[in-house]
PDB file of N, CA and C in Angstrom:
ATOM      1  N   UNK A   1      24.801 -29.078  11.484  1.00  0.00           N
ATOM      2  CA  UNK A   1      25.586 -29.194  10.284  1.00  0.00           C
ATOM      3  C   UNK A   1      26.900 -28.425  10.423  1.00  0.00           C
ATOM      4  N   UNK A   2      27.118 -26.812  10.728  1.00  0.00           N
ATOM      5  CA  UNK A   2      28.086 -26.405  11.243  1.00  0.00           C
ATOM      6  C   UNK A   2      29.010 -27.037  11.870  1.00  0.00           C
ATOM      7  N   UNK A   3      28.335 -28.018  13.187  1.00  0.00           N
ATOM      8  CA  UNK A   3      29.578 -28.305  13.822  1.00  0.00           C
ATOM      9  C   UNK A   3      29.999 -29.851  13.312  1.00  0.00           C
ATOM     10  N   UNK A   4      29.294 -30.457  12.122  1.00  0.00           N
ATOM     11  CA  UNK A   4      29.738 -31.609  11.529  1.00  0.00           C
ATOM     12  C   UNK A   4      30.717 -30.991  10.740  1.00  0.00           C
ATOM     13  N   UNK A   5      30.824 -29.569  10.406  1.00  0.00           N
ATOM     14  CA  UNK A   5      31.925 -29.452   9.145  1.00  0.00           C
ATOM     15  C   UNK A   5      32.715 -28.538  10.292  1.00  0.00           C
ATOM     16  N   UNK A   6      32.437 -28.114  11.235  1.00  0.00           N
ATOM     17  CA  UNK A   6      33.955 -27.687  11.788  1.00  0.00           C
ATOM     18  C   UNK A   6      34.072 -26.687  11.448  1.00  0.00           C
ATOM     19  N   UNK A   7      32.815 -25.403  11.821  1.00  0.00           N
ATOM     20  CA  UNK A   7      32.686 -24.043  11.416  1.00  0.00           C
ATOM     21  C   UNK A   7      31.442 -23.486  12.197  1.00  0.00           C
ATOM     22  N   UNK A   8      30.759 -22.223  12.147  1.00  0.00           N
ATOM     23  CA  UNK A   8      30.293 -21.418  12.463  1.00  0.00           C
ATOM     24  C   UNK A   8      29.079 -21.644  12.095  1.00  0.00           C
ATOM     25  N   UNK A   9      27.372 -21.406  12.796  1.00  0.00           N
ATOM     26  CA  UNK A   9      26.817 -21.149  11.923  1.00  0.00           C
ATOM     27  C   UNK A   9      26.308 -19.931  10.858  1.00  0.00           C
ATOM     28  N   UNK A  10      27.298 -19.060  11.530  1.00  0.00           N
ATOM     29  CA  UNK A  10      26.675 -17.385  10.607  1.00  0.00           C
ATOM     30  C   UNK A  10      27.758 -17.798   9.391  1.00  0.00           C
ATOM     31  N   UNK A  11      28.826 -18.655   9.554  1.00  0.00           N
ATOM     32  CA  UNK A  11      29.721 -18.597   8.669  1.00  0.00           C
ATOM     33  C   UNK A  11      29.113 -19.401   7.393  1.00  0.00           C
ATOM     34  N   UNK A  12      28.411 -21.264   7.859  1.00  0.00           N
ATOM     35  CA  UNK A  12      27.936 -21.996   6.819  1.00  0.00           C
ATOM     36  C   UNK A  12      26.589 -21.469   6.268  1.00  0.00           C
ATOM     37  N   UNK A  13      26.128 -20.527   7.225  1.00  0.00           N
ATOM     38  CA  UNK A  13      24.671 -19.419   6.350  1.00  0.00           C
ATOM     39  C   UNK A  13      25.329 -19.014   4.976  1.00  0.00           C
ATOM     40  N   UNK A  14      26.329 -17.930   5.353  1.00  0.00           N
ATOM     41  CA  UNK A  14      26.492 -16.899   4.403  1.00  0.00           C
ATOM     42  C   UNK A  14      27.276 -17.819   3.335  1.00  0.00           C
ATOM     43  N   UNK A  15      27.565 -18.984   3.172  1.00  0.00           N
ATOM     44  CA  UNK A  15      28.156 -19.744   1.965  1.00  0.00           C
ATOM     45  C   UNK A  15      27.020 -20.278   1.499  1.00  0.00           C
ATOM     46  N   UNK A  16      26.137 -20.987   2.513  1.00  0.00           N
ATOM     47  CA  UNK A  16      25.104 -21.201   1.449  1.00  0.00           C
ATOM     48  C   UNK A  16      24.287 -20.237   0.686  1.00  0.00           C
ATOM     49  N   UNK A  17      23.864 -19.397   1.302  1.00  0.00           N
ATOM     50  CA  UNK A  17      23.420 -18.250   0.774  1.00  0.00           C
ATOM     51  C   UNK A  17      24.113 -17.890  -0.455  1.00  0.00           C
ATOM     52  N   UNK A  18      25.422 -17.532  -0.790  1.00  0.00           N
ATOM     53  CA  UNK A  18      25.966 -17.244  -1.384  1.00  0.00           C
ATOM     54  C   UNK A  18      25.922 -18.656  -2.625  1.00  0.00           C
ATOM     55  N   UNK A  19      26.142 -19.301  -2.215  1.00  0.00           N
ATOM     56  CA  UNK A  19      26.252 -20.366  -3.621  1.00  0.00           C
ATOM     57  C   UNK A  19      25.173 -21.419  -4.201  1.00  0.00           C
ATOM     58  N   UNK A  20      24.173 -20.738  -3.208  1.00  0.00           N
ATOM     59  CA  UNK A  20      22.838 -21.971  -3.315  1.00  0.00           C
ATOM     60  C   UNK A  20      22.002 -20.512  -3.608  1.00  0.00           C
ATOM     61  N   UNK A  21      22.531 -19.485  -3.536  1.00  0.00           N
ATOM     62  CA  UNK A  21      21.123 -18.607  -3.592  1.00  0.00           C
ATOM     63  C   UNK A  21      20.239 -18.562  -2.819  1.00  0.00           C
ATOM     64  N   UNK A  22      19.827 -19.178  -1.852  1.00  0.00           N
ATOM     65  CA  UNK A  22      19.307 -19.460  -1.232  1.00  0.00           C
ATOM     66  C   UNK A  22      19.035 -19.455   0.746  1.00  0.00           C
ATOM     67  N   UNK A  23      18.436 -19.560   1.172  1.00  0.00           N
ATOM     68  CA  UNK A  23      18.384 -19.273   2.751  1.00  0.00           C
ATOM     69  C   UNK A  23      19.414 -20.482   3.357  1.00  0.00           C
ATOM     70  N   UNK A  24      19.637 -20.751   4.636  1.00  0.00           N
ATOM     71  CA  UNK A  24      19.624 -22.190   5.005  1.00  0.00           C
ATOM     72  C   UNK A  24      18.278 -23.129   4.998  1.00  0.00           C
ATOM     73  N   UNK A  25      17.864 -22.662   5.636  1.00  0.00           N
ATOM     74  CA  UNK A  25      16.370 -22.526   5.890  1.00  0.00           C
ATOM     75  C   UNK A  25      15.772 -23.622   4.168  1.00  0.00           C
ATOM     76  N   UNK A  26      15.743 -22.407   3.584  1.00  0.00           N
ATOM     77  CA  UNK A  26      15.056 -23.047   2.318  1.00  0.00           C
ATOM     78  C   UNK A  26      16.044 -24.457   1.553  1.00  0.00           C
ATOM     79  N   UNK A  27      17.251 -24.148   1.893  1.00  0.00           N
ATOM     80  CA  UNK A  27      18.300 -25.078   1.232  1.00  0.00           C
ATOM     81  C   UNK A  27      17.974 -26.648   1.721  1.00  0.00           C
ATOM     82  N   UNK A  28      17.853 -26.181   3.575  1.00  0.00           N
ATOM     83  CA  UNK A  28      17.871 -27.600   4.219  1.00  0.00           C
ATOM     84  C   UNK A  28      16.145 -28.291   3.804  1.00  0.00           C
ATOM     85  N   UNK A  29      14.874 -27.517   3.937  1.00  0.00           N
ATOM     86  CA  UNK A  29      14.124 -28.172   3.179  1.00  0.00           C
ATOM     87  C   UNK A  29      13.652 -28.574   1.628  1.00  0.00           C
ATOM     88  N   UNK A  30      14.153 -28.057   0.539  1.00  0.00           N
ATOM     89  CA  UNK A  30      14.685 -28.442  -0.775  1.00  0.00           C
ATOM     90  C   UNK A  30      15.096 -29.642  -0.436  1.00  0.00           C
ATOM     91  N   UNK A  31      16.339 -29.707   0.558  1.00  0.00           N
ATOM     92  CA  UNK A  31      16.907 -31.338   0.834  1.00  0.00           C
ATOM     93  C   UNK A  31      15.892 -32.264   1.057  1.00  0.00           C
ATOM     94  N   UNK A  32      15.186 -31.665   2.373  1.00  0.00           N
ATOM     95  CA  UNK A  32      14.435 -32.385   2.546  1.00  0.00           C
ATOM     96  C   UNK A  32      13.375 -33.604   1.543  1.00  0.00           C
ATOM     97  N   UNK A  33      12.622 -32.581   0.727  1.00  0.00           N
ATOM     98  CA  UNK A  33      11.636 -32.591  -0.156  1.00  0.00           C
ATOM     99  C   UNK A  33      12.421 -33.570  -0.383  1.00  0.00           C
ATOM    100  N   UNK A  34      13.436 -33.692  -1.725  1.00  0.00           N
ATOM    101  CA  UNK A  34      13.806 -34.434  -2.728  1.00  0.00           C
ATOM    102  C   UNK A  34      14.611 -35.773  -2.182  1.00  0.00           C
ATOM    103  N   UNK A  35      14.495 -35.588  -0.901  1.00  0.00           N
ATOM    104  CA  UNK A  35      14.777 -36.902  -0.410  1.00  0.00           C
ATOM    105  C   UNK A  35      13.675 -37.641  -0.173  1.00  0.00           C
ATOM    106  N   UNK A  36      12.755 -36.943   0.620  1.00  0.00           N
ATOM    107  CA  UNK A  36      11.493 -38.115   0.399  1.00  0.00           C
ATOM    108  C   UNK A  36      10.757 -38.588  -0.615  1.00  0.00           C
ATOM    109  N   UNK A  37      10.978 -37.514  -1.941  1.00  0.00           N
ATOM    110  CA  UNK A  37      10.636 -38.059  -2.994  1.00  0.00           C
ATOM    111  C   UNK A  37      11.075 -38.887  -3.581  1.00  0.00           C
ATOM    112  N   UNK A  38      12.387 -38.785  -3.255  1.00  0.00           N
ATOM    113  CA  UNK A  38      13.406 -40.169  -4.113  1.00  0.00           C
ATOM    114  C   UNK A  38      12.857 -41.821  -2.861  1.00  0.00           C
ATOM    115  N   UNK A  39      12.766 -41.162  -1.826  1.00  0.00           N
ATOM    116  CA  UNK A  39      11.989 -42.347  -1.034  1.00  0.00           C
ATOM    117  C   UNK A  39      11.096 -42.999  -1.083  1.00  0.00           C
ATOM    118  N   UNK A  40       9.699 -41.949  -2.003  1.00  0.00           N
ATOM    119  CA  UNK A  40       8.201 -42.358  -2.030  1.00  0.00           C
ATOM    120  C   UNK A  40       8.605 -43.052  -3.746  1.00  0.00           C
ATOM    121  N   UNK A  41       9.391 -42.711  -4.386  1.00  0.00           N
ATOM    122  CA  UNK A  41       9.692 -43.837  -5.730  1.00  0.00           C
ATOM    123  C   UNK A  41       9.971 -44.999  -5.685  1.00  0.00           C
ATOM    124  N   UNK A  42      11.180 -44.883  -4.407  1.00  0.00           N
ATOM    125  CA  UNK A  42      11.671 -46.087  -4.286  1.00  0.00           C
ATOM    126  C   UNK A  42      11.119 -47.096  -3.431  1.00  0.00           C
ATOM    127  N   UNK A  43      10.155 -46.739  -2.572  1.00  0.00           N
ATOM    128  CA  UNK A  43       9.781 -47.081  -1.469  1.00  0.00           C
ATOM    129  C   UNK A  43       8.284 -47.770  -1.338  1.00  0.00           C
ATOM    130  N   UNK A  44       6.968 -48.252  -1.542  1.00  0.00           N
ATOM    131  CA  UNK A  44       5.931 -48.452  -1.823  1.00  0.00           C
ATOM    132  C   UNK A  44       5.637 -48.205  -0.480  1.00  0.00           C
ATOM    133  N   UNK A  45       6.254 -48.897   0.462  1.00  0.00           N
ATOM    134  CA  UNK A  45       5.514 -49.143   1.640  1.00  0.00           C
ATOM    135  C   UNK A  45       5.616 -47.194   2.191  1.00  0.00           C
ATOM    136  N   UNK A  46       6.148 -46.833   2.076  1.00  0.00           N
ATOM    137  CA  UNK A  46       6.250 -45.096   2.747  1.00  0.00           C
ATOM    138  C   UNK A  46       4.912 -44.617   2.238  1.00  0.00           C
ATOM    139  N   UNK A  47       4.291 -44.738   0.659  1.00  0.00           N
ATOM    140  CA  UNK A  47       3.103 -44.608   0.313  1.00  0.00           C
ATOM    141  C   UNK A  47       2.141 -44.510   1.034  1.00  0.00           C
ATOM    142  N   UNK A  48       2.273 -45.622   1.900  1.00  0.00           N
ATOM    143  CA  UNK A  48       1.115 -45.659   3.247  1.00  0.00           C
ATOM    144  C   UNK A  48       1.447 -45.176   4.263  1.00  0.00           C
ATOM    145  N   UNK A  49       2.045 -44.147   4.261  1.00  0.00           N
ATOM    146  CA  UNK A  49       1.484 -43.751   5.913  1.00  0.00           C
ATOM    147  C   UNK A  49       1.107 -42.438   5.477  1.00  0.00           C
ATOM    148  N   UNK A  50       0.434 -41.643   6.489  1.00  0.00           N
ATOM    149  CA  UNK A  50       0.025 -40.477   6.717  1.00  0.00           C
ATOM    150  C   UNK A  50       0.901 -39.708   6.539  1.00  0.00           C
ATOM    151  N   UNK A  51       0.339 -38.649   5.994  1.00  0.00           N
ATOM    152  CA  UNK A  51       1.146 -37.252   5.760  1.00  0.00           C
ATOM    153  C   UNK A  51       1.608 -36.649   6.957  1.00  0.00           C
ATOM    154  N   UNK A  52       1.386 -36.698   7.630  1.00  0.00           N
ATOM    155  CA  UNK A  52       1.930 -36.646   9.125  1.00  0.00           C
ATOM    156  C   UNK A  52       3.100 -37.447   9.366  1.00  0.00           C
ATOM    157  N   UNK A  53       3.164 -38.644   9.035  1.00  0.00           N
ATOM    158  CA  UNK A  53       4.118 -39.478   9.368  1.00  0.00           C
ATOM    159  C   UNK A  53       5.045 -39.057   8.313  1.00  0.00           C
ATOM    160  N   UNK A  54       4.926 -39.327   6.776  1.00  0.00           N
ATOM    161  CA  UNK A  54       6.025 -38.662   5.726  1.00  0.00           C
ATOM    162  C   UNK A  54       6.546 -37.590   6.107  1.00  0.00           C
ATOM    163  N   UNK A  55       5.999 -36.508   6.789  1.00  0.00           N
ATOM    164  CA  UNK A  55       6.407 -35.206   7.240  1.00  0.00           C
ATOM    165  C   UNK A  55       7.564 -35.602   8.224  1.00  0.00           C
ATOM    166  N   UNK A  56       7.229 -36.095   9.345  1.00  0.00           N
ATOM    167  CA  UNK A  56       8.412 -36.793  10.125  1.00  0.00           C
ATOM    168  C   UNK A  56       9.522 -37.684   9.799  1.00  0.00           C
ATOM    169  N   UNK A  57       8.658 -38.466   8.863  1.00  0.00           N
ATOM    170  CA  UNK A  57      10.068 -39.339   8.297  1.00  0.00           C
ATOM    171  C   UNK A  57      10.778 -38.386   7.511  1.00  0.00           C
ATOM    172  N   UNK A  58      10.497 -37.432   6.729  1.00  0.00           N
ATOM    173  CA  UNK A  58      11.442 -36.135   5.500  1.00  0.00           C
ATOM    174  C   UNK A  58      12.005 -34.930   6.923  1.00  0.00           C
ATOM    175  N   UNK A  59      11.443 -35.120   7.975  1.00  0.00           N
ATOM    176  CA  UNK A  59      12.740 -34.324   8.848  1.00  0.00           C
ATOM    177  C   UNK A  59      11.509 -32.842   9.400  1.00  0.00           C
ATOM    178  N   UNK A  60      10.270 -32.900   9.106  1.00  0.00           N
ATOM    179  CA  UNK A  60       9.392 -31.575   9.513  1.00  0.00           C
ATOM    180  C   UNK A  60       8.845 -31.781  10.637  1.00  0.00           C
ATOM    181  N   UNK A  61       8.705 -30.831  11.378  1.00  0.00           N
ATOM    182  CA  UNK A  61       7.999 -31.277  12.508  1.00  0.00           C
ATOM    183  C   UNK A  61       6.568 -31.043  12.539  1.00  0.00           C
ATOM    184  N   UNK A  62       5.733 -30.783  11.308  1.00  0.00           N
ATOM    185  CA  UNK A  62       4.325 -30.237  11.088  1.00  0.00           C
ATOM    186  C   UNK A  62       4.014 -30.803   9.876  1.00  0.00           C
ATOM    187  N   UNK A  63       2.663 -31.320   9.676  1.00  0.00           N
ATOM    188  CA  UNK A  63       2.218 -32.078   7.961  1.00  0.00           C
ATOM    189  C   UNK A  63       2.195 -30.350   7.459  1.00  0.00           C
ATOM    190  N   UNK A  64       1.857 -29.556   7.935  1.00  0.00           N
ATOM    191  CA  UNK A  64       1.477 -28.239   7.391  1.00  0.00           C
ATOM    192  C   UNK A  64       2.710 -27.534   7.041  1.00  0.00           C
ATOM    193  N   UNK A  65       3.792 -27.868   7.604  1.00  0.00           N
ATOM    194  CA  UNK A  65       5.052 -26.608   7.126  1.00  0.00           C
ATOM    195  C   UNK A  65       5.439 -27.535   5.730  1.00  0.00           C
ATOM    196  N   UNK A  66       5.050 -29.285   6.101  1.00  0.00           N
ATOM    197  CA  UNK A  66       5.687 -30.382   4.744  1.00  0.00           C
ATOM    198  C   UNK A  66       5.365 -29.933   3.759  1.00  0.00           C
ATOM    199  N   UNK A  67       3.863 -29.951   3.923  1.00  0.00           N
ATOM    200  CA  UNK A  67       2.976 -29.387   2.917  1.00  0.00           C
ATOM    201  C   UNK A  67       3.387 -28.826   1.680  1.00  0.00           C
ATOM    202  N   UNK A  68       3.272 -27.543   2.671  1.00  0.00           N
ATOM    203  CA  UNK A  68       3.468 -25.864   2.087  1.00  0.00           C
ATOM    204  C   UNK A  68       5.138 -26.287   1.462  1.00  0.00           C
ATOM    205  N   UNK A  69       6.207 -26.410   1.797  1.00  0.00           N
ATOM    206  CA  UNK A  69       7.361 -27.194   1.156  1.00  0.00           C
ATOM    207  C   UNK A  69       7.110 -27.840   0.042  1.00  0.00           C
ATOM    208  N   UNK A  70       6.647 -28.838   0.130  1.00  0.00           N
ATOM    209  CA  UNK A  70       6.230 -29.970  -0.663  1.00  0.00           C
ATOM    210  C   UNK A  70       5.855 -29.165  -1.950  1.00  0.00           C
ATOM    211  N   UNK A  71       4.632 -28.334  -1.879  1.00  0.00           N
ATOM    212  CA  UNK A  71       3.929 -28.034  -3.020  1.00  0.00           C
ATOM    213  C   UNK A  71       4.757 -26.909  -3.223  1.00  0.00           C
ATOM    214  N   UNK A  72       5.442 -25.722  -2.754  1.00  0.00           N
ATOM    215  CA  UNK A  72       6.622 -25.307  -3.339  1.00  0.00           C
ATOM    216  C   UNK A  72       7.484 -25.848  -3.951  1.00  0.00           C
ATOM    217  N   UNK A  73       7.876 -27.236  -3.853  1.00  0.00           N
ATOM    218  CA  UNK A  73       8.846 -27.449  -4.662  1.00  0.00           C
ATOM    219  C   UNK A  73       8.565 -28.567  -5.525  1.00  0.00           C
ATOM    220  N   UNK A  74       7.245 -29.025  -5.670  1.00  0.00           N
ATOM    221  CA  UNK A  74       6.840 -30.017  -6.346  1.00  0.00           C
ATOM    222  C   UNK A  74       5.711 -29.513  -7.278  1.00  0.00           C
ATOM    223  N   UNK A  75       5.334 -28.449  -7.093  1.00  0.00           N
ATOM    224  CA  UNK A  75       4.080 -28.031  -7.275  1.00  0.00           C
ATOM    225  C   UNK A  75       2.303 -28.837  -7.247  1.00  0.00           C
ATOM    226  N   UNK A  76       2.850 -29.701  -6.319  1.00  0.00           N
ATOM    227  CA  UNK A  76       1.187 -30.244  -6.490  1.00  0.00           C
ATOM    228  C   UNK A  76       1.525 -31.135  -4.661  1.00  0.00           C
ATOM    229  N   UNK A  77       0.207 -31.114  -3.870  1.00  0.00           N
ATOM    230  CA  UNK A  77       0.319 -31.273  -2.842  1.00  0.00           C
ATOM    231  C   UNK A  77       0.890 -32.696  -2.818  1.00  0.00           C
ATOM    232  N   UNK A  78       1.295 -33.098  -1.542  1.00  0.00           N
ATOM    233  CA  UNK A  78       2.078 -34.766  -1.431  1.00  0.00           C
ATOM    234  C   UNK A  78       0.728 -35.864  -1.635  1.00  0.00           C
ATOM    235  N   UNK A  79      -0.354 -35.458  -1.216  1.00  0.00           N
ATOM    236  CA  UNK A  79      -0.916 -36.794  -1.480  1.00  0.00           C
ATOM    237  C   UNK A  79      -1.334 -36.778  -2.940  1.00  0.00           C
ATOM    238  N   UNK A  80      -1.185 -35.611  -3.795  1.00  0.00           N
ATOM    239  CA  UNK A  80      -1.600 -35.792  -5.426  1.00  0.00           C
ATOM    240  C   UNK A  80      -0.433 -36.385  -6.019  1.00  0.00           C
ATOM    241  N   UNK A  81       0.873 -36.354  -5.331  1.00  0.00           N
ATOM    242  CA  UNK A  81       1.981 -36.873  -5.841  1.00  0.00           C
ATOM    243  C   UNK A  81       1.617 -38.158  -5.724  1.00  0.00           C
ATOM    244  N   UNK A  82       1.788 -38.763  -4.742  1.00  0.00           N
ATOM    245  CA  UNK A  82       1.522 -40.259  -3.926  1.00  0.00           C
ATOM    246  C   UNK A  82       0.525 -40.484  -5.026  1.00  0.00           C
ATOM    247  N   UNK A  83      -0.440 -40.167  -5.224  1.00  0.00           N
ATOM    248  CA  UNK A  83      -1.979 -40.693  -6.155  1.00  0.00           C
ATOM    249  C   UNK A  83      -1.468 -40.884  -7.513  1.00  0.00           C
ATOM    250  N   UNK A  84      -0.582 -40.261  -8.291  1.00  0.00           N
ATOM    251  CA  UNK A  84       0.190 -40.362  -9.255  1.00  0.00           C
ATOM    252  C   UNK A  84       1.268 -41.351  -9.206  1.00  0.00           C
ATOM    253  N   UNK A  85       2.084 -41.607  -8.259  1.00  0.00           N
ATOM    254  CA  UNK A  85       3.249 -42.666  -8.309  1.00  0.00           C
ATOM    255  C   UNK A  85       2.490 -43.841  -8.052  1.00  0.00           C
ATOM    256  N   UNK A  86       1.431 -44.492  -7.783  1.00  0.00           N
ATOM    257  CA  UNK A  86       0.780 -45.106  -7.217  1.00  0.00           C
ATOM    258  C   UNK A  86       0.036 -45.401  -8.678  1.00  0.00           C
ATOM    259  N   UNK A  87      -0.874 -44.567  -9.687  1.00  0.00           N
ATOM    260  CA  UNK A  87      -1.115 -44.431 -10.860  1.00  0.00           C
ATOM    261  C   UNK A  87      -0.010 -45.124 -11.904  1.00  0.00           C
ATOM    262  N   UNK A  88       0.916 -44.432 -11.724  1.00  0.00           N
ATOM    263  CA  UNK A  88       2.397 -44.652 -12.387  1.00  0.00           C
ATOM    264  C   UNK A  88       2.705 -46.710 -12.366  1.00  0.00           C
ATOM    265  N   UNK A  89       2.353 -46.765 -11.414  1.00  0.00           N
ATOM    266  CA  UNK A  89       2.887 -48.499 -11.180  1.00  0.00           C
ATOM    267  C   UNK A  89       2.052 -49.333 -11.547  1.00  0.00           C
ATOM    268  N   UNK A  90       0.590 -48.650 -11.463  1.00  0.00           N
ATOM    269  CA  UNK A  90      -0.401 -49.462 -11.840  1.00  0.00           C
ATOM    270  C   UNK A  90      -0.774 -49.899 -12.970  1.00  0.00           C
ATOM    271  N   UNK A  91       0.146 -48.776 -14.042  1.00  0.00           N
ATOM    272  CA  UNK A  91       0.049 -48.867 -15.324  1.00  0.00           C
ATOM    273  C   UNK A  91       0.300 -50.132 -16.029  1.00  0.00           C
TER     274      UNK A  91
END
């Protein structure tokens, strides 16, 4: 990301940090999360694959770090989400 914007990375840390509150770290998976969520809404077929695979497609390299993400920032694990959007349509 640094060198897409044509800077440092201790430099694009300490701005995010500074204006996100936040780590890089935690900033870039926040991204993460709420992109695959806007994916698993829009998306039916992503529904089906393994949490393993959603983990890879949202950018993690572990279902376990997705996870632990996931339910930090969603508060309920990804497949109780999935069981709910899935609920949600069936209605």
């Amino acid at each position: 990301m640094a060198k897409r914007l044509n800077t440092n990375t201790n430099y694009l840390s300490k701005i995010i940090n500074q204006y996100k509150s936040t780590s890089f770290s935690n900033y870039l998976n926040n991204l993460r999360i709420h992109n695959i969520v806007n994916q698993l809404k829009i998306n039916p077929a992503i529904r089906k694959f393994t949490i393993k695979a959603i983990a890879q497609e949202a950018g993690f390299s572990n279902s376990d770090s997705f996870s632990k993400v996931f339910i930090k920032v969603k508060g309920v694990k990804p497949s109780q989400y999935i069981r709910g959007l899935e609920k949600s349509n069936t209605v």
